[in-house]
Protein backbone atom coordinates (compact mmCIF):
# COMPACT_ATOMS: atom_id res chain seq x y z
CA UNK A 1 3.19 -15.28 4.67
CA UNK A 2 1.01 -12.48 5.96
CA UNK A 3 -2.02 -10.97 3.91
CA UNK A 4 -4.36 -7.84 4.06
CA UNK A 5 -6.60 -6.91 2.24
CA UNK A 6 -7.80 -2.81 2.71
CA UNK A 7 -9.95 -0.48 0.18
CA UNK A 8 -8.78 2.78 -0.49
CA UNK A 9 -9.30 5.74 1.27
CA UNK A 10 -7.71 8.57 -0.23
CA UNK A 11 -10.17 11.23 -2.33
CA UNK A 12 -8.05 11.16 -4.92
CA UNK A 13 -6.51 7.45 -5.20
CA UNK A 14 -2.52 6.87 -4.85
CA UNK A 15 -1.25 9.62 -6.80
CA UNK A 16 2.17 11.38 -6.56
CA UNK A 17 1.75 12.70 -2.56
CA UNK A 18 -0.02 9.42 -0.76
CA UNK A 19 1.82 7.13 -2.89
CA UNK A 20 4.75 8.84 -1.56
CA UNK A 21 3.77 8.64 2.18
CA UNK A 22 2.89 5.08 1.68
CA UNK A 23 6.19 4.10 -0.14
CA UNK A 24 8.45 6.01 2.68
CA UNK A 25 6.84 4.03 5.24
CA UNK A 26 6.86 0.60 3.29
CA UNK A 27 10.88 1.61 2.89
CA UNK A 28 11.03 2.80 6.84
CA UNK A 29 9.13 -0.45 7.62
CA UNK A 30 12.63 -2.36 6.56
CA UNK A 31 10.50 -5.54 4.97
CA UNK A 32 9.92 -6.58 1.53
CA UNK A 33 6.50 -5.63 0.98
CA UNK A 34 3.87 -6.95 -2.56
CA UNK A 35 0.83 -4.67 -3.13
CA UNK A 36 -2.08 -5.38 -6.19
CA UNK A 37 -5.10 -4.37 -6.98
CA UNK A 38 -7.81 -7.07 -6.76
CA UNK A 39 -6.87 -9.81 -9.54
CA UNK A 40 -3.57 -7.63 -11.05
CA UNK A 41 -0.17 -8.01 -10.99
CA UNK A 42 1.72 -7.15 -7.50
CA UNK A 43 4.85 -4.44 -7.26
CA UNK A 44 7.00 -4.06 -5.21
CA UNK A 45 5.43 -1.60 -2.45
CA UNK A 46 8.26 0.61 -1.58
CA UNK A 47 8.58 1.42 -5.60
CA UNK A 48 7.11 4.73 -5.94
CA UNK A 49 6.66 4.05 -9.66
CA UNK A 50 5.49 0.81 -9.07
CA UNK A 51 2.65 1.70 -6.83
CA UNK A 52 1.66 4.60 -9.26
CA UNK A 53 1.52 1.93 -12.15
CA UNK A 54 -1.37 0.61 -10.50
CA UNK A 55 -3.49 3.46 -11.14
CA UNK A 56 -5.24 3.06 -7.94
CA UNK A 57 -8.49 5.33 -7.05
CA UNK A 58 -10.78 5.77 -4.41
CA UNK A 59 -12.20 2.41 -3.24
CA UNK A 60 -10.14 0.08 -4.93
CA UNK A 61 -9.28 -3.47 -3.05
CA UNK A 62 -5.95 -3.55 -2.30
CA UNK A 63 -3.71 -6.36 -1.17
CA UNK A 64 -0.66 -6.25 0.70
CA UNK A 65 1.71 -9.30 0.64
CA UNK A 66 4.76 -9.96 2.70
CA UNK A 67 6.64 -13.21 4.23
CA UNK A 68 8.69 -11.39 6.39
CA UNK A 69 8.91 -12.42 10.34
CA UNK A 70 7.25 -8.89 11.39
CA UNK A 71 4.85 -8.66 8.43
CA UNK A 72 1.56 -8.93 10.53
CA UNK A 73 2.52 -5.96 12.45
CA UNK A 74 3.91 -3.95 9.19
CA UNK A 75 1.23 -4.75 7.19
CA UNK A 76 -1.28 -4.01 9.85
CA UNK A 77 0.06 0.08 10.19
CA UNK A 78 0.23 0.13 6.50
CA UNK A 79 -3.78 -1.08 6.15
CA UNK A 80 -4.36 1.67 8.61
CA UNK A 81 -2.61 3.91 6.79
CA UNK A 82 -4.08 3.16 3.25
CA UNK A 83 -7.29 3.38 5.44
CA UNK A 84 -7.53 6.88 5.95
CA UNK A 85 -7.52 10.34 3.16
CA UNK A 86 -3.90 10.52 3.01
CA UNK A 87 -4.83 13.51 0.56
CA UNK A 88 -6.39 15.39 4.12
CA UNK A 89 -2.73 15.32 5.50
């Protein structure tokens, strides 16, 4: 199992648009991805309602989860993605 932990970038949190570009790429990705916010309940990452259930804002620990045999490498681009103002794109 493969864990990373990231704090989030975006201005304005995971809303509609960066939740979207993060969900597409957890779905492009092709593994079975878990993301939480520090000490809640994970969902499935490539749920786009899911993720927005979290409510997650600007500078909130996140944790991605996965136990697939690429997951180091996925979960790395999706920590550098969650890493930068997806709102700026």
């Amino acid at each position: 199992m493969a864990e990373r932990t990231v704090e989030m970038a975006s201005t304005h949190g995971l809303h509609a648009r960066p939740a979207t570009i993060f969900t597409q790429a957890v779905a492009k990705a092709g593994v079975p991805v878990q993301i939480s916010k520090a000490g809640g309940k994970p969902v499935n990452a490539a749920s786009i309602l899911g993720v927005i259930s979290l409510g997650i804002e600007k500078g909130d620990a996140l944790t991605l989860v996965s136990e697939a045999d690429s997951a180091d490498t996925v979960l790395d681009e999706l920590v550098a993605l969650l890493s930068k103002n997806l709102d700026a794109e």
